[in-house]
Protein backbone atom coordinates (compact mmCIF):
# COMPACT_ATOMS: atom_id res chain seq x y z
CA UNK A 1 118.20 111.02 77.09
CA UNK A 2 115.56 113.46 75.75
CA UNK A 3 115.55 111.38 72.41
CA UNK A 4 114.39 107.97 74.49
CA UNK A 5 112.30 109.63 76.59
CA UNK A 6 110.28 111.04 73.42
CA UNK A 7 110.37 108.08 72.19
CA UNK A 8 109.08 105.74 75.05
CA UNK A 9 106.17 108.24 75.18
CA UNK A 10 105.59 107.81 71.77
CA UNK A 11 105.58 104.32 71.42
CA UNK A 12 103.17 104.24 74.89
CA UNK A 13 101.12 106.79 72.96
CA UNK A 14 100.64 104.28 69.70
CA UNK A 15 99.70 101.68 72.29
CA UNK A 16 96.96 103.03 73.96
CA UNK A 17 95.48 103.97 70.80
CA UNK A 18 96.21 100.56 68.99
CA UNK A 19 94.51 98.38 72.29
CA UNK A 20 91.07 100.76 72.27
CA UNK A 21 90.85 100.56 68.37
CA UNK A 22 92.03 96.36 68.52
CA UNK A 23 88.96 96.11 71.62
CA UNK A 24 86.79 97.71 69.37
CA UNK A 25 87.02 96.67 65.71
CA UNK A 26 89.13 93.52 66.57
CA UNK A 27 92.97 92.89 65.80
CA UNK A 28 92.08 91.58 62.23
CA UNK A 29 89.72 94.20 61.21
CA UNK A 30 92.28 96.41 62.46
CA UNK A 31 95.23 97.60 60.08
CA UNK A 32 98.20 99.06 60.33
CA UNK A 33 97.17 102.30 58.08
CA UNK A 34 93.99 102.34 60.38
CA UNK A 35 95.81 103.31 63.16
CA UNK A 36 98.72 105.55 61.75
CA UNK A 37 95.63 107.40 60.63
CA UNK A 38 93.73 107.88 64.04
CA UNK A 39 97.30 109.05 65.63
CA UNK A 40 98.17 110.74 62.31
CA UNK A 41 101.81 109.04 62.01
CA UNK A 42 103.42 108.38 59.03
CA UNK A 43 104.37 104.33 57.75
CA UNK A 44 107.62 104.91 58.77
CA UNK A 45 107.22 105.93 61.93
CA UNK A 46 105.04 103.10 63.04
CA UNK A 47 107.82 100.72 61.58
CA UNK A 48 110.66 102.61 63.45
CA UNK A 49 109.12 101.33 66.51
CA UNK A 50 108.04 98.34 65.48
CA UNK A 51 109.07 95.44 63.07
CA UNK A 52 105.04 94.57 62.38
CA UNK A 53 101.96 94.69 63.37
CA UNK A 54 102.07 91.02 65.39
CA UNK A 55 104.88 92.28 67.04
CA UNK A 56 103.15 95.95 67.73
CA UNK A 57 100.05 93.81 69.23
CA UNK A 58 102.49 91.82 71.39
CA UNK A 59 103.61 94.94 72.62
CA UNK A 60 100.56 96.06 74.03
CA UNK A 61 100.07 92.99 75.82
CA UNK A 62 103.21 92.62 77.72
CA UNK A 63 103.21 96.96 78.12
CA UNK A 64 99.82 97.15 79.03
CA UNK A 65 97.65 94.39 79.72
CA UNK A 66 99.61 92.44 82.02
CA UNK A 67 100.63 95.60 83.92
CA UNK A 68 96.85 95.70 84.40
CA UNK A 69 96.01 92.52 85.21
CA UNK A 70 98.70 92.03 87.84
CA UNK A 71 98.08 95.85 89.22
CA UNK A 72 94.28 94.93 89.41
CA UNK A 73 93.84 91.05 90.11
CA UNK A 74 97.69 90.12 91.67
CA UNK A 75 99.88 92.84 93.77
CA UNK A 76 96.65 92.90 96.11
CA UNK A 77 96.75 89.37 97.03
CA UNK A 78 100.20 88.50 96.91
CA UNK A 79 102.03 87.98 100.37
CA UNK A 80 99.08 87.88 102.66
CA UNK A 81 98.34 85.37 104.83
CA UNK A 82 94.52 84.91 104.96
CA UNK A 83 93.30 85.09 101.14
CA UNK A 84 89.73 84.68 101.73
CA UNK A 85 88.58 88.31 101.90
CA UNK A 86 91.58 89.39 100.55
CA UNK A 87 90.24 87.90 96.62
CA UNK A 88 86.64 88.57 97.53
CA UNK A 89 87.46 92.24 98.16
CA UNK A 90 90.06 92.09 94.53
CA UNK A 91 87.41 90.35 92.72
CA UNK A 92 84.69 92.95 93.74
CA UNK A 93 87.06 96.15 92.93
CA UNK A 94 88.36 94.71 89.22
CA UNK A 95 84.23 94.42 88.60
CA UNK A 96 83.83 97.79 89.61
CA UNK A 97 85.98 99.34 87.54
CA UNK A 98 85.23 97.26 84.47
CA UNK A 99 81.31 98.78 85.40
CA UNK A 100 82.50 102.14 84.57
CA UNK A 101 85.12 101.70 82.35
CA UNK A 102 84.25 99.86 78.89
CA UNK A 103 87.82 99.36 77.98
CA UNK A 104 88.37 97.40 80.94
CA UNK A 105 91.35 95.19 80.76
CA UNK A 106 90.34 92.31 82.25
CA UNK A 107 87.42 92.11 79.64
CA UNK A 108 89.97 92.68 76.89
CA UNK A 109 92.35 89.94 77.87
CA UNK A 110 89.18 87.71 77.02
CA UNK A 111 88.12 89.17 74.13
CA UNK A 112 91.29 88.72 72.73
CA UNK A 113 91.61 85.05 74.00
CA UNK A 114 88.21 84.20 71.78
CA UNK A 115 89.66 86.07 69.20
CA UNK A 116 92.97 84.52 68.80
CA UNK A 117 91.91 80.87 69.69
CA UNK A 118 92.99 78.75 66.87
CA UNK A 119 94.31 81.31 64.31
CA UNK A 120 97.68 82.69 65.79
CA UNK A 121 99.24 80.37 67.80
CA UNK A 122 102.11 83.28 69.57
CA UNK A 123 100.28 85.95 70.60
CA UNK A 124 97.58 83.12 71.78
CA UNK A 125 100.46 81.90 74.12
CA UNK A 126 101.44 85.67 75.39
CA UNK A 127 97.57 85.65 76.05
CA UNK A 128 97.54 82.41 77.92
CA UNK A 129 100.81 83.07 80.09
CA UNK A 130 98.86 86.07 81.30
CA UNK A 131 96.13 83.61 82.74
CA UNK A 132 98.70 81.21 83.71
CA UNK A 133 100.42 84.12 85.94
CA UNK A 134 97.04 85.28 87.44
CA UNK A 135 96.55 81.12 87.84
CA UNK A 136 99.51 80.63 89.82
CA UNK A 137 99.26 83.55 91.84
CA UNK A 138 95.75 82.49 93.23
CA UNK A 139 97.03 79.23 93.84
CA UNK A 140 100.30 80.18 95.58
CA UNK A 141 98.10 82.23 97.56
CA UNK A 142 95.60 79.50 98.61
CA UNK A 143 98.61 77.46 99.46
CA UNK A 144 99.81 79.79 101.84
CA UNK A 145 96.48 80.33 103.12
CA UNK A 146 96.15 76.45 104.40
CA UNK A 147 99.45 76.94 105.38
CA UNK A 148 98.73 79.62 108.24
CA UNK A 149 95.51 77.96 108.65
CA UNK A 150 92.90 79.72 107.51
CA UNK A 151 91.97 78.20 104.72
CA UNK A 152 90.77 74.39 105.38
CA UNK A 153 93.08 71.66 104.49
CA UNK A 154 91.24 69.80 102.01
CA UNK A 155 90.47 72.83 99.61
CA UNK A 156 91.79 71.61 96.06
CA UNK A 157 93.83 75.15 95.36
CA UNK A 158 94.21 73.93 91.55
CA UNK A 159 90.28 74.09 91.10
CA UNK A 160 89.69 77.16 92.80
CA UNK A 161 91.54 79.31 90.95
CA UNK A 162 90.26 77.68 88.06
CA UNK A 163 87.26 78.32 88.66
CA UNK A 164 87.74 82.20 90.40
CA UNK A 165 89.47 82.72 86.50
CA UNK A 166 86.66 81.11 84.51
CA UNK A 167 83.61 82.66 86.61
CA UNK A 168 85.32 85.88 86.78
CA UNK A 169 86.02 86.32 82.81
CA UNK A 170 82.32 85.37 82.69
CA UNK A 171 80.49 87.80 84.25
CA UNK A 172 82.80 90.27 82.65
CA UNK A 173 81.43 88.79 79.10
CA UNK A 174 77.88 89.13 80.95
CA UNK A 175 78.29 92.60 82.27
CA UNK A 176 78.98 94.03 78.93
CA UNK A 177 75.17 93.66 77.43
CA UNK A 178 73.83 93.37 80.71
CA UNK A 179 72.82 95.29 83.75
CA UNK A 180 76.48 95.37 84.81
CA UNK A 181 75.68 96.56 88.31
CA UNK A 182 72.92 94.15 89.30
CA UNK A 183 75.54 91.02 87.80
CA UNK A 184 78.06 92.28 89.77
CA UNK A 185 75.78 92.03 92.92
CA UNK A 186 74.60 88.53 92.19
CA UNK A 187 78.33 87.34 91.19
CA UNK A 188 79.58 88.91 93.87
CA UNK A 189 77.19 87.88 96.53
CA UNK A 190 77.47 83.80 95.48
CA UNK A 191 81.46 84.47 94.80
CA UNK A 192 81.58 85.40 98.57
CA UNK A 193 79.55 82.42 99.79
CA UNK A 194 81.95 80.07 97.80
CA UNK A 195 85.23 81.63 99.08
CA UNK A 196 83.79 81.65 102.57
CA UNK A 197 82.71 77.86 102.70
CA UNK A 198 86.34 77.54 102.44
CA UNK A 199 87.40 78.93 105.10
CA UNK A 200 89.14 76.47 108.21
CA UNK A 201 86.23 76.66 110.58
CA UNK A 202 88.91 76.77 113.62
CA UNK A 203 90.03 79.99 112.87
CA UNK A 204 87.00 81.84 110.87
């Protein structure tokens, strides 16, 4: 028991160190010895825990950045009846954080989509499942939505979410050079006009 308990923390140790040094320097630029050196581990304790470095990476996603993306950008929508403030109010608190915290994980899960695109088709799909959860969960959500009646009938739920996804992982791109906190007001001041033109007129 003690052994697998050292060893989970371990392994979540060697994460968290591998995702900041892969968001900064890139998974490519990014070897193995690079990071045995920052946690000072030897070769053959990095391969005890894991086969390779692909596999290590792939890891890290399903450990780490889904847990955040569904933590940050699912769990608070899910089950709700009215979505329409419900994702406005998600959308705003995901931005926040990523303000203050450069090694946002919503930012990362893009930066490792442009990364990946075209040069390693498996962890490309892990990376696109994670979209395709967040996808599905905005959409199940909008369905349930004009369901109950609040959100109006014709709404194409397919598009929206598309569309919440895309916009969103853009002004994360933008708020990284930019003036993060004046983006996030503009984003999230048309983002709220958009979700709110939505909304059945009976029952808003």
């Amino acid at each position: 028991m003690q052994k697998s308990t050292k060893r989970i923390a371990t392994m979540h140790k060697m994460q968290v160190t591998g995702l900041e040094m892969f968001y900064k320097n890139g998974y490519y630029s990014t070897s193995v010895d690079d990071i045995l050196k920052e946690l000072n581990l030897s070769k053959g304790a990095f391969y005890y825990h894991f086969k390779s470095k692909e596999e290590f990476f792939i890891s890290i996603l399903q450990s780490l950045v889904v847990k955040k993306v569904y933590s940050m950008l699912i769990e608070p929508i899910e089950g709700h009846d009215n979505p329409i403030d419900l994702i406005t109010n998600c959308l705003e608190d995901a931005l926040q954080t990523a303000e203050h915290n450069e090694y946002d994980y919503g930012f990362v899960l893009q930066n490792f989509i442009t990364e990946f695109n075209g040069s390693n088709p498996e962890i490309m799909k892990y990376l696109n499942d994670t979209l395709k959860i967040w996808e599905v969960n905005l959409v199940s959500t909008l369905q349930r939505g004009k369901f109950n009646g609040y959100v109006d009938r014709h709404i194409d739920c397919e598009g929206v979410a598309s569309y919440i996804i895309s916009s969103f992982l853009g002004i994360r791109t933008l708020m990284v050079e930019g003036s993060a906190t004046a983006l996030r007001y503009r984003y999230m001041q048309q983002i709220r006009f958009y979700l709110r033109a939505m909304a059945n007129k009976q029952t808003a």
